[in-house]
C-alpha atoms as a PDB file:
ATOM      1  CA  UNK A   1      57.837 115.130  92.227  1.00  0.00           C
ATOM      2  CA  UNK A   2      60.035 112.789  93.775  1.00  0.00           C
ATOM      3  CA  UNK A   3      62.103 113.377  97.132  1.00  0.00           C
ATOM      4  CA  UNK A   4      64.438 110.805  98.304  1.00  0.00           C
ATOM      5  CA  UNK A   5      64.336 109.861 101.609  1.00  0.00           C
ATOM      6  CA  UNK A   6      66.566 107.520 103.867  1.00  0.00           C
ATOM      7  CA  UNK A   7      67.288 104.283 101.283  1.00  0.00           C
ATOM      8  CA  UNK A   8      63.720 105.490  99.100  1.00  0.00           C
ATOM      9  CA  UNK A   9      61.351 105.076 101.621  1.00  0.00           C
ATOM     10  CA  UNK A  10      58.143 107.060 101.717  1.00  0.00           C
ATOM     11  CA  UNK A  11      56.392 108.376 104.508  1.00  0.00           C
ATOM     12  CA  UNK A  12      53.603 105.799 103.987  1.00  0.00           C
ATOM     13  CA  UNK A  13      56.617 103.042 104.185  1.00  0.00           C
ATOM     14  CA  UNK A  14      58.279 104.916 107.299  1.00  0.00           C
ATOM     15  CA  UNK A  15      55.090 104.541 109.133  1.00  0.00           C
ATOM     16  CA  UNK A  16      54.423 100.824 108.558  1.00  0.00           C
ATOM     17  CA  UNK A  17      57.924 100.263 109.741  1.00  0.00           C
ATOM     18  CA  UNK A  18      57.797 102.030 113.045  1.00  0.00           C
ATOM     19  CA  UNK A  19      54.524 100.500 113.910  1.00  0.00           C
ATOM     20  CA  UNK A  20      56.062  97.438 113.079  1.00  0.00           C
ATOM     21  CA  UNK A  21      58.743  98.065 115.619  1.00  0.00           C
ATOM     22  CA  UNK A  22      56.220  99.440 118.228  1.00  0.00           C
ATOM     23  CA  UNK A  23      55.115  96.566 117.885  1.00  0.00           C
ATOM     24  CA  UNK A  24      57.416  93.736 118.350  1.00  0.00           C
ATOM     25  CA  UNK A  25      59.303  95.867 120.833  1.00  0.00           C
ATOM     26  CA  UNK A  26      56.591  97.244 122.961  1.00  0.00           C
ATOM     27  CA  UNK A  27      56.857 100.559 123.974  1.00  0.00           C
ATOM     28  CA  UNK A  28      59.509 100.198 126.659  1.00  0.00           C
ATOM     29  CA  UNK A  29      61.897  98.223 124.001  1.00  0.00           C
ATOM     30  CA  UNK A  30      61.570 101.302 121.217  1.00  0.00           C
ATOM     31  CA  UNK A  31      63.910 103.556 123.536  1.00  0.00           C
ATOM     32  CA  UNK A  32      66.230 101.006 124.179  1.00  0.00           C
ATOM     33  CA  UNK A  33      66.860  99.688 120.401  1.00  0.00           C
ATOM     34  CA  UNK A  34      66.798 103.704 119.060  1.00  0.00           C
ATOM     35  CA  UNK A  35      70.097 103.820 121.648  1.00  0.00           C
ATOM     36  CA  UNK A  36      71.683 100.677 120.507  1.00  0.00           C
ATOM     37  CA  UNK A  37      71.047 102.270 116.734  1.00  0.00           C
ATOM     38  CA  UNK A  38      72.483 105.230 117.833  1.00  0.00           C
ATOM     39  CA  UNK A  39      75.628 103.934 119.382  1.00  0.00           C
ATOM     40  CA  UNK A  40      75.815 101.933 116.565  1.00  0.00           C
ATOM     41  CA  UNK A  41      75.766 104.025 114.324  1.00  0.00           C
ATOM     42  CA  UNK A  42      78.453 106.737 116.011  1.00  0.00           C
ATOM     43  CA  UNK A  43      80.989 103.378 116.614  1.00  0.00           C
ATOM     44  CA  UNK A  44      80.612 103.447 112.598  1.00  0.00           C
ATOM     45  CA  UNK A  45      81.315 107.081 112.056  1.00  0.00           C
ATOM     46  CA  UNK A  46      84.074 107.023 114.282  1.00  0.00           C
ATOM     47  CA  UNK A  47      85.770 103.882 112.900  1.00  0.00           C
ATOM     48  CA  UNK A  48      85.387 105.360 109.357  1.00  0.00           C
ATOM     49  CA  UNK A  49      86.603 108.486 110.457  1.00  0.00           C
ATOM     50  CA  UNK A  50      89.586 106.620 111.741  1.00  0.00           C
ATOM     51  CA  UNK A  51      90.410 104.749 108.925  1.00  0.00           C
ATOM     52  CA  UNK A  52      90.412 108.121 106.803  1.00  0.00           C
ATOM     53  CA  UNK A  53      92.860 109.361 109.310  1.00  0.00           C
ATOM     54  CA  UNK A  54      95.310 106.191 109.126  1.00  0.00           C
ATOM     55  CA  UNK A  55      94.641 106.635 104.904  1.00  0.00           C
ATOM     56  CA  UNK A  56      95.712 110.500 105.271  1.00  0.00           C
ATOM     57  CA  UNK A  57      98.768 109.670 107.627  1.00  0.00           C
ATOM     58  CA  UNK A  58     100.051 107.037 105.623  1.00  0.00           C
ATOM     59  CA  UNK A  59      99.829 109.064 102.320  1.00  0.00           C
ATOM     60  CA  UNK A  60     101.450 111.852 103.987  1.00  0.00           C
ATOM     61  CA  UNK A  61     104.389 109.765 105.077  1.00  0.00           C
ATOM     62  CA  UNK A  62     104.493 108.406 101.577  1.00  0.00           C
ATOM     63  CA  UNK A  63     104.562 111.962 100.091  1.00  0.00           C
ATOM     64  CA  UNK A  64     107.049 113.429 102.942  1.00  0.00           C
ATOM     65  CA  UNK A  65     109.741 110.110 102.008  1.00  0.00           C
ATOM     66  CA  UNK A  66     109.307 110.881  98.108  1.00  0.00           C
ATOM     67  CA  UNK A  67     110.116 114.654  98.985  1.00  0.00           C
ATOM     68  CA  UNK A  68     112.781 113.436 100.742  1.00  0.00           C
ATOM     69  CA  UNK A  69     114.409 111.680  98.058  1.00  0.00           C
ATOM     70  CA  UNK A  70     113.995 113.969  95.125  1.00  0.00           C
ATOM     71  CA  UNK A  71     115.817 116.873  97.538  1.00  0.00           C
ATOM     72  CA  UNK A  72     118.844 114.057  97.730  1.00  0.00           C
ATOM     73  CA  UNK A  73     119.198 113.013  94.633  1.00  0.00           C
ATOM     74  CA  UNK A  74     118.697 117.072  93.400  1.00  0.00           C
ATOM     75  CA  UNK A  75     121.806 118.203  91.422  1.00  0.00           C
ATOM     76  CA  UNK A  76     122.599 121.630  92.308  1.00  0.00           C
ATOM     77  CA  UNK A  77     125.162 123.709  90.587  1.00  0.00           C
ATOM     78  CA  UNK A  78     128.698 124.462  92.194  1.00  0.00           C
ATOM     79  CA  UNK A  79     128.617 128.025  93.424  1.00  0.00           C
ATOM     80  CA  UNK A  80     131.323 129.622  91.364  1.00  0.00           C
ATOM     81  CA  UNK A  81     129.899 128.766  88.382  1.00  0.00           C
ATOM     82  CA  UNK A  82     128.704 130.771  85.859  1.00  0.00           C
ATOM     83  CA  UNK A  83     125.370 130.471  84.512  1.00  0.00           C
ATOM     84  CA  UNK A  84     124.638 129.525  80.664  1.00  0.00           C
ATOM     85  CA  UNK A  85     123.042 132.510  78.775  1.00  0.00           C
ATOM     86  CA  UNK A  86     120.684 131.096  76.159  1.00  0.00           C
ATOM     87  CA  UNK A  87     120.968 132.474  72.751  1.00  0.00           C
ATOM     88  CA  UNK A  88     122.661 131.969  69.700  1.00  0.00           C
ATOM     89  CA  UNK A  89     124.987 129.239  69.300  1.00  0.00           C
ATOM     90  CA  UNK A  90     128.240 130.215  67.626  1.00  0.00           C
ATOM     91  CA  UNK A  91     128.791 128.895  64.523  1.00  0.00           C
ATOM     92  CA  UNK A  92     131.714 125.293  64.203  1.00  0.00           C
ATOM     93  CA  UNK A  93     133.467 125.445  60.968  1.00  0.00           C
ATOM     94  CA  UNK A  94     134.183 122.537  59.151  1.00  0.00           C
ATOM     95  CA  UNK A  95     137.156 120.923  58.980  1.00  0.00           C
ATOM     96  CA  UNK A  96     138.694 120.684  55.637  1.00  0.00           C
ATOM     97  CA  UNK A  97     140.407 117.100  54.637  1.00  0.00           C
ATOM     98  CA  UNK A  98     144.004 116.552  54.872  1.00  0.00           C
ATOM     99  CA  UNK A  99     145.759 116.454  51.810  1.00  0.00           C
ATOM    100  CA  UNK A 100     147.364 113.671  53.267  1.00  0.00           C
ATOM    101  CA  UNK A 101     144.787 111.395  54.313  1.00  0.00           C
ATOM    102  CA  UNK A 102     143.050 112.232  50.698  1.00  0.00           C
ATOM    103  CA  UNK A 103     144.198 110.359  47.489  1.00  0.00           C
ATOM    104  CA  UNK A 104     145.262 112.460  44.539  1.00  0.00           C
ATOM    105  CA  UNK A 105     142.595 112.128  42.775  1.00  0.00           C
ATOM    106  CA  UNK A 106     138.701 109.660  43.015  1.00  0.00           C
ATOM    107  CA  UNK A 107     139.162 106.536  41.255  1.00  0.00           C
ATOM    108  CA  UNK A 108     136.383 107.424  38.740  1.00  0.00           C
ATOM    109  CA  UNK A 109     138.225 110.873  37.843  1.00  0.00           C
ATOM    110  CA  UNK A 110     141.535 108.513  36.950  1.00  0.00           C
ATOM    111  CA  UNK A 111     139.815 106.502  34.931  1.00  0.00           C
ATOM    112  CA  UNK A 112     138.139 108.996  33.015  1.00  0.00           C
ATOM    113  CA  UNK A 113     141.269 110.783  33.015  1.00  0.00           C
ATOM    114  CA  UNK A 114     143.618 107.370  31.566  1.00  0.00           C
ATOM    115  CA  UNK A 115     140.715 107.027  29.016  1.00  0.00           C
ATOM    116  CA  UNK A 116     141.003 110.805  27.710  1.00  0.00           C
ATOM    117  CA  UNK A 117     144.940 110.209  27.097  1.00  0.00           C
ATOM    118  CA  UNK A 118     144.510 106.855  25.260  1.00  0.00           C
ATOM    119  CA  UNK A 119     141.988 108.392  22.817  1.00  0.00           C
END
């Protein structure tokens, strides 16, 4: 079974380093660094937890401008009017030629047509 500890140290690891330490920091040094890890490490958390607030606040000024300008440029309908029932669309006739703009007869029917007589 393997647990993961702090950046996969073991206890047998864990112990070699803090003798280590006791060591080249003598027992009056060991409180002193553990204080300077600690601080350092809070000054870390509290910068990163900074920079996730500046991140937040800037995204939320992003989001508030875009809202912003899709309620300007939002079309909304005049009052008075009446709104548009969807259903069936009514049917457009078709418009029928004028017997003006139309010639008498299609070329190919007048041919046919001279060719009948001649015969």
């Amino acid at each position: 079974m393997h647990v993961l500890l702090f950046l996969d140290v073991s206890g047998g690891e864990l112990l070699v380093i803090l003798l280590f330490v006791l060591l080249f920091f003598g027992s009056k040094g060991v409180p002193e660094v553990a204080r300077t890890m600690g601080r350092a490490m809070r000054q870390f958390r509290d910068a990163s937890a900074e920079l996730q607030r500046e991140i937040e606040k800037g995204a939320n000024e992003v989001k508030k401008g875009f809202d912003e300008q899709r309620n300007t440029f939002r079309i909304e309908p005049p009052e008075q009017a009446v709104p548009r029932q969807d259903g069936p669309r009514p049917a457009v006739p078709a418009k029928e030629p004028d017997a003006a703009a139309a010639p008498a007869a299609p070329a190919g029917k007048a041919a046919e047509t001279g060719e009948a007589a001649a015969k």
